[in-house]
N, C-alpha and C. Protein backbone atom coordinates (compact mmCIF):
# COMPACT_ATOMS: atom_id res chain seq x y z
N UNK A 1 23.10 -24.64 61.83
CA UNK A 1 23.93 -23.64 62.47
C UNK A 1 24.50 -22.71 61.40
N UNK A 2 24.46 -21.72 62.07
CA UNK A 2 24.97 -20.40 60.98
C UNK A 2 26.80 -20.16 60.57
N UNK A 3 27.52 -20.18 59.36
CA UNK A 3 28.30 -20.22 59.33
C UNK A 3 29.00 -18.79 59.58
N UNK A 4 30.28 -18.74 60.27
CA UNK A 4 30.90 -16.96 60.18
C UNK A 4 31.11 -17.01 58.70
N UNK A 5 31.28 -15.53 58.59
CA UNK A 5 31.32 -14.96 57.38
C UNK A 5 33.54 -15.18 57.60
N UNK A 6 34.06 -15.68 56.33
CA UNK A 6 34.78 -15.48 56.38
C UNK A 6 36.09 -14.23 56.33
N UNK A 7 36.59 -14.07 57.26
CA UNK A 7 37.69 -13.15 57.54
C UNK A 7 38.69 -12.51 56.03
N UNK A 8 38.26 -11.15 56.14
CA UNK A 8 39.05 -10.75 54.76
C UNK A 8 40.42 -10.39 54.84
N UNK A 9 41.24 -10.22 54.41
CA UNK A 9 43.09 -10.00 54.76
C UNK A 9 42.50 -8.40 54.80
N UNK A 10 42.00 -7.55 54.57
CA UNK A 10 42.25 -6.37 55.44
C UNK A 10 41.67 -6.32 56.38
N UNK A 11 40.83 -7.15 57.18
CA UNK A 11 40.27 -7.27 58.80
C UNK A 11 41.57 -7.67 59.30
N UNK A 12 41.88 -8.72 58.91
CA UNK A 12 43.19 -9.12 59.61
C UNK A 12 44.37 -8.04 59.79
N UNK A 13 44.84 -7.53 58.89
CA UNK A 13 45.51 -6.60 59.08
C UNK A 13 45.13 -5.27 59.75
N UNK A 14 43.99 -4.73 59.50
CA UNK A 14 43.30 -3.84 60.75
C UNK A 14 43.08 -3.73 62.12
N UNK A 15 42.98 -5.42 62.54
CA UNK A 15 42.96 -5.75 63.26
C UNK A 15 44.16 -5.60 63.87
N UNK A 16 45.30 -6.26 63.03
CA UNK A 16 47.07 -6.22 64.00
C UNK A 16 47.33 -5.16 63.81
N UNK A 17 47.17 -3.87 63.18
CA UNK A 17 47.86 -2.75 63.37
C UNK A 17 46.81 -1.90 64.02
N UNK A 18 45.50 -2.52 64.68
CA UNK A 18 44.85 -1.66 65.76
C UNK A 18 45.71 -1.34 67.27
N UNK A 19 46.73 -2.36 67.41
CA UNK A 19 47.47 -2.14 68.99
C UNK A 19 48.36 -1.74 68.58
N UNK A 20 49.15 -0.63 69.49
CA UNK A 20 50.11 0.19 69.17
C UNK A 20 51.83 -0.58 69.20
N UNK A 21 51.18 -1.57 70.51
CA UNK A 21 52.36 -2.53 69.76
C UNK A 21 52.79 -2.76 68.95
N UNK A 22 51.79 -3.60 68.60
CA UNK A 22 52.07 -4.39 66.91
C UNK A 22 53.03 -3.35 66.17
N UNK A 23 52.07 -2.03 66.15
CA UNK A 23 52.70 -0.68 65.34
C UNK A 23 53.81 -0.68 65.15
N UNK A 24 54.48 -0.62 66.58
CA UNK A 24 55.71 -0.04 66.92
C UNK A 24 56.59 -0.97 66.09
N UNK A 25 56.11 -2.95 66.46
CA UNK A 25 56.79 -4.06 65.80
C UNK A 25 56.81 -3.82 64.19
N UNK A 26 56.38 -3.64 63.46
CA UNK A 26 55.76 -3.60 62.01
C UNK A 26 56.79 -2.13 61.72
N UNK A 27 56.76 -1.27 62.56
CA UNK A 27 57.81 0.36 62.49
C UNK A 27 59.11 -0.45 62.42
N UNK A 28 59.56 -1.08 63.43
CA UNK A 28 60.88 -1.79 63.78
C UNK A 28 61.55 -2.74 62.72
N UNK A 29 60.80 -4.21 62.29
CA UNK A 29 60.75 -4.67 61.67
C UNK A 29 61.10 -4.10 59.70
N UNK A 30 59.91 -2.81 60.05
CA UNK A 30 60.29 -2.49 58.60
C UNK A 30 61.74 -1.83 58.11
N UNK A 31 62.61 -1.62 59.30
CA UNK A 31 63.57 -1.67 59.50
C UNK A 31 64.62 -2.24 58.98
N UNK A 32 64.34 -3.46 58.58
CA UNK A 32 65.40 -5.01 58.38
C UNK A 32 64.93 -5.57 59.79
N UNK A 33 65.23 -7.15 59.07
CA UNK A 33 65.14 -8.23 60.10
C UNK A 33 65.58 -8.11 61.35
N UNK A 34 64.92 -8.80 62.39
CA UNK A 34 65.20 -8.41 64.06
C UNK A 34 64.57 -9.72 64.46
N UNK A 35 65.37 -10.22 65.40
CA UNK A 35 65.02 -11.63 66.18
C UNK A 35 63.39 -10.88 67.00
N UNK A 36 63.34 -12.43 67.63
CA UNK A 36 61.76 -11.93 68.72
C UNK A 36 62.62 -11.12 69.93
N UNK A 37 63.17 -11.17 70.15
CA UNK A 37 63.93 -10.56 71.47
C UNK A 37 64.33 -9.67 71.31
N UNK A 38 64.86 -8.87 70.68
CA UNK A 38 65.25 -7.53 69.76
C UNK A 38 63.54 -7.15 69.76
N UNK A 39 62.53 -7.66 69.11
CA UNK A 39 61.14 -7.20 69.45
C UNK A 39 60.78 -6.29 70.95
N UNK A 40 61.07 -7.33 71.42
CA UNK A 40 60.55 -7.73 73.14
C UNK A 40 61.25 -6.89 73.87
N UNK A 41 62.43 -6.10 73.64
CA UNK A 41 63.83 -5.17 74.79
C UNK A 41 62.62 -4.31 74.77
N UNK A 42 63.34 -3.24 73.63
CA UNK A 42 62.58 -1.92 74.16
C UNK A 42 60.86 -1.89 74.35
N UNK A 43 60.23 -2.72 74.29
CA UNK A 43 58.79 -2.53 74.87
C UNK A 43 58.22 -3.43 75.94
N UNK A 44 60.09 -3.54 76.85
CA UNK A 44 59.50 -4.03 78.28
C UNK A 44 58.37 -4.92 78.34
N UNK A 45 58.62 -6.52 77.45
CA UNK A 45 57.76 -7.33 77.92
C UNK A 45 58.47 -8.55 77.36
N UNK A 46 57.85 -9.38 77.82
CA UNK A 46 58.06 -10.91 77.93
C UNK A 46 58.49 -11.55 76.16
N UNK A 47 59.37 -12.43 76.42
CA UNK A 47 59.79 -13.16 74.94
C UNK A 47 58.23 -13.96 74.65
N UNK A 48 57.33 -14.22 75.37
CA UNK A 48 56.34 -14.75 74.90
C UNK A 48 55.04 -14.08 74.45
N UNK A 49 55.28 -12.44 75.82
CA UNK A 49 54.14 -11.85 74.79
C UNK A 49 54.43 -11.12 73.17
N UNK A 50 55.71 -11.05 73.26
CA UNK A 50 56.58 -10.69 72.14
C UNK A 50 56.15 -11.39 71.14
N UNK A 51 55.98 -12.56 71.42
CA UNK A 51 55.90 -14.01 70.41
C UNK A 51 54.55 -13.51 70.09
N UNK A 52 53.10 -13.40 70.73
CA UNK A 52 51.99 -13.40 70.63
C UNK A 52 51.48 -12.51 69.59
N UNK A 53 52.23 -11.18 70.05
CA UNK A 53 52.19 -10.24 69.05
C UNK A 53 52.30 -10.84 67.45
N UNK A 54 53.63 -11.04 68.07
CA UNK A 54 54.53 -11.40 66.51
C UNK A 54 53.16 -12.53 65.66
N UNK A 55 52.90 -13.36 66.41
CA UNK A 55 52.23 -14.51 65.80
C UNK A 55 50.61 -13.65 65.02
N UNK A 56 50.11 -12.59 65.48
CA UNK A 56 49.03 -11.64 64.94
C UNK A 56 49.72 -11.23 63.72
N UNK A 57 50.58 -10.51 63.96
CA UNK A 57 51.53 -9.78 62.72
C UNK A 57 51.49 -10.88 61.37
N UNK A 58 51.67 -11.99 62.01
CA UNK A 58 52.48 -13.56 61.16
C UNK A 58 50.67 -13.86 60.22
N UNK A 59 49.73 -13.77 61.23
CA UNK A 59 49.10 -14.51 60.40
C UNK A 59 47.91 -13.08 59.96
N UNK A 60 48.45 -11.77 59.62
CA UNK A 60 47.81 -10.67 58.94
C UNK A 60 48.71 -10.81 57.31
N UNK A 61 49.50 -10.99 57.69
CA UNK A 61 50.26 -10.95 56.60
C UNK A 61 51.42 -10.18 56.43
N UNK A 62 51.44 -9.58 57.83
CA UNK A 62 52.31 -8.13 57.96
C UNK A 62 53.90 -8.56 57.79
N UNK A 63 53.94 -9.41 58.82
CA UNK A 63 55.53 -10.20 58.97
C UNK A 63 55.72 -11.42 58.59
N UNK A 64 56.84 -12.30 58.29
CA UNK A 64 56.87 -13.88 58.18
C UNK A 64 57.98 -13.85 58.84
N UNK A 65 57.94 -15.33 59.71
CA UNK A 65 58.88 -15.61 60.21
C UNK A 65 59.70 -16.91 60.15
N UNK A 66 61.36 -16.56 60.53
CA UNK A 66 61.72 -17.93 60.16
C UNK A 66 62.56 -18.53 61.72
N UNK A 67 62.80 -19.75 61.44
CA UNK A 67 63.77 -20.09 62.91
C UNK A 67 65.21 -20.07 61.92
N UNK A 68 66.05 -19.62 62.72
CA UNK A 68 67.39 -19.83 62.55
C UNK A 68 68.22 -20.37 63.55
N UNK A 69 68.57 -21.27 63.58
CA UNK A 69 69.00 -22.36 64.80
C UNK A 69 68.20 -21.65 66.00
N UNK A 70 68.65 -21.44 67.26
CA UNK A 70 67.72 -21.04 68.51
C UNK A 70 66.78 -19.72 68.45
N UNK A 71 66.87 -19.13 67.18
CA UNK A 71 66.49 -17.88 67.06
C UNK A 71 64.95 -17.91 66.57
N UNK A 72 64.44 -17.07 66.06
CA UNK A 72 63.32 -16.57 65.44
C UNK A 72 63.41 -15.44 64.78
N UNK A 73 63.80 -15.24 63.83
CA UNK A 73 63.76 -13.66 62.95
C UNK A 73 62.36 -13.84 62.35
N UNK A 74 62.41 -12.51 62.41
CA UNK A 74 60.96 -11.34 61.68
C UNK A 74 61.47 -11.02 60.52
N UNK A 75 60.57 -10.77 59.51
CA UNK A 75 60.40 -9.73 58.59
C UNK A 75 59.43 -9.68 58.13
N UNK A 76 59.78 -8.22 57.17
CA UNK A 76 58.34 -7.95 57.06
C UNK A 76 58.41 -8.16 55.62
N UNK A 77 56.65 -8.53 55.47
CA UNK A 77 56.19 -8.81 54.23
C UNK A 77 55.62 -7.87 53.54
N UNK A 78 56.13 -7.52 52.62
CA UNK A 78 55.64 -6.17 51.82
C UNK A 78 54.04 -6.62 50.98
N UNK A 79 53.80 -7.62 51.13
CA UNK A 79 52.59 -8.22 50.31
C UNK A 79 51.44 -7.91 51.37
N UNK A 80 51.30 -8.37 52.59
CA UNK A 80 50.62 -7.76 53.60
C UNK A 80 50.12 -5.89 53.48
N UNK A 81 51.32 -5.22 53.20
CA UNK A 81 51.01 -3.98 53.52
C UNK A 81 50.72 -3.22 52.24
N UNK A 82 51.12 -3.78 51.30
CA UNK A 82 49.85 -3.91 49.92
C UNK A 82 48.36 -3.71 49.82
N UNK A 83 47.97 -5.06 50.82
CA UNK A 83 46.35 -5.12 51.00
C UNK A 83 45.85 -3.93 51.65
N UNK A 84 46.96 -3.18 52.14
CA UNK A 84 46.07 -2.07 53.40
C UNK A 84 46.19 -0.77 52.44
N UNK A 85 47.36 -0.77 51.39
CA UNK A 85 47.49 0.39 50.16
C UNK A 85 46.53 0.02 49.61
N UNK A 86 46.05 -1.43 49.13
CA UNK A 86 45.31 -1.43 47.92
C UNK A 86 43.44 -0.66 48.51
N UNK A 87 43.57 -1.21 49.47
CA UNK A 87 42.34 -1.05 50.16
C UNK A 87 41.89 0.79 50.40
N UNK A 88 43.34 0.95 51.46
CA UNK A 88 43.01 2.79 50.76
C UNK A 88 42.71 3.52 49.79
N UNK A 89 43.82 3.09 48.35
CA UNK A 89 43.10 3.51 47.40
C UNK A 89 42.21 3.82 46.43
N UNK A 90 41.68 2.42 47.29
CA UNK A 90 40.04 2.21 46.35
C UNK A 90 39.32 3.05 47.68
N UNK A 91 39.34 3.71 48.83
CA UNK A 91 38.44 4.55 49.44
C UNK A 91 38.87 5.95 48.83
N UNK A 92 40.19 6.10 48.81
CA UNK A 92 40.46 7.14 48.55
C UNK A 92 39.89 7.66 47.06
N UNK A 93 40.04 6.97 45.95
CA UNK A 93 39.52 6.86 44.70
C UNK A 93 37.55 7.36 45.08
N UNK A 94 37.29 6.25 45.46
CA UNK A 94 36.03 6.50 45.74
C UNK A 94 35.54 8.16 46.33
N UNK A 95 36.28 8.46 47.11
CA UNK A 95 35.63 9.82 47.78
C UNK A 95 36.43 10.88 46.79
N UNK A 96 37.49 10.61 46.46
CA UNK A 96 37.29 11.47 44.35
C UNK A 96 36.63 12.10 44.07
N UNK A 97 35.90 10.50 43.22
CA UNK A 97 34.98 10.86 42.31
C UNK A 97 33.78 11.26 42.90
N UNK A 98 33.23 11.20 44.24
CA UNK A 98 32.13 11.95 44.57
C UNK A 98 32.62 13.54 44.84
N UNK A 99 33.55 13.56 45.53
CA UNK A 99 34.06 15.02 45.85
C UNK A 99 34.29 15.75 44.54
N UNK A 100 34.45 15.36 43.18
CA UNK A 100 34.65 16.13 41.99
C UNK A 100 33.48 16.58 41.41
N UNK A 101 32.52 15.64 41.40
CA UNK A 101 31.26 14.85 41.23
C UNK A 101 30.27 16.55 42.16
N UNK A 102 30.70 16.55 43.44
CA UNK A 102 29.39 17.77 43.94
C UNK A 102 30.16 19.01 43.70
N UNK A 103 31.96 19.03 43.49
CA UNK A 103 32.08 20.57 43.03
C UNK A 103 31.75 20.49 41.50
N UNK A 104 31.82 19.73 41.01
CA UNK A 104 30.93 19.97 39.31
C UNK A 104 29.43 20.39 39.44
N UNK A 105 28.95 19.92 40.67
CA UNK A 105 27.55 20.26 41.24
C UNK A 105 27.57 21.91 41.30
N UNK A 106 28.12 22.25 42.26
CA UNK A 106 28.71 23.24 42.84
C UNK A 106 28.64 24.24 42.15
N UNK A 107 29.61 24.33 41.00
CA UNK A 107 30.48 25.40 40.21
C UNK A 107 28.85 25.35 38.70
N UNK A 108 27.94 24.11 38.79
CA UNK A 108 26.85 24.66 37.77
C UNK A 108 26.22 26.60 38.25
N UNK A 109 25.97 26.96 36.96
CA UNK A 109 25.24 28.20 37.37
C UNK A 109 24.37 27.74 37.19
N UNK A 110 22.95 28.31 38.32
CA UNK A 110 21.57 27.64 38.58
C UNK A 110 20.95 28.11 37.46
N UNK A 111 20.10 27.32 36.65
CA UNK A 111 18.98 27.60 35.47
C UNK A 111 18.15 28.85 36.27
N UNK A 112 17.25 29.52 35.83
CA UNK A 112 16.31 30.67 35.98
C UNK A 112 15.32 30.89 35.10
């Protein structure tokens, strides 16, 4: 049997900040700390789909969470949103040096 290819921390994180939820949670969150229920008010839904979210966020790397007696606080993990800088800048880097790369093309005067 064929094994999956294992999951890279920027799939994961691409993945949780593909729903606009999440977004909004990860916007909020980056905020300062906020219980799951403070999550869950303003986007009109359930303390459990709240949780569900949260638990995507938890295991991208985006947020960690802790219990505090009956509670659950969020925060966010700045190490998570690292992987998604580090990852841009190596595309961004990359299309650089080709984009410098064809106006050096560009700006040659043609031999004759």
């Amino acid at each position: 049997m064929l094994k999956e290819p294992a999951e890279k921390p920027i799939e994961r994180v691409l993945q949780a900040l593909a729903d606009g939820t999440r977004r909004e949670m990860v916007e909020r969150v980056s905020q300062g700390p906020v219980t799951v229920s403070e999550l869950a008010r303003p986007l009109a839904m359930t303390l459990a789909a709240a949780l569900q979210h949260v638990q995507v966020l938890e295991r991208s790397g985006l947020v960690n969470t802790e219990k505090q007696g009956r509670v659950r606080l969020v925060k966010i993990d700045p190490e998570g949103l690292s992987v998604l800088r580090e990852w841009l800048d190596e595309r961004r880097s990359l299309w650089e040096k080709r984009l410098d790369g064809l106006s050096a093309m560009l700006q040659e005067k043609p031999k004759r």
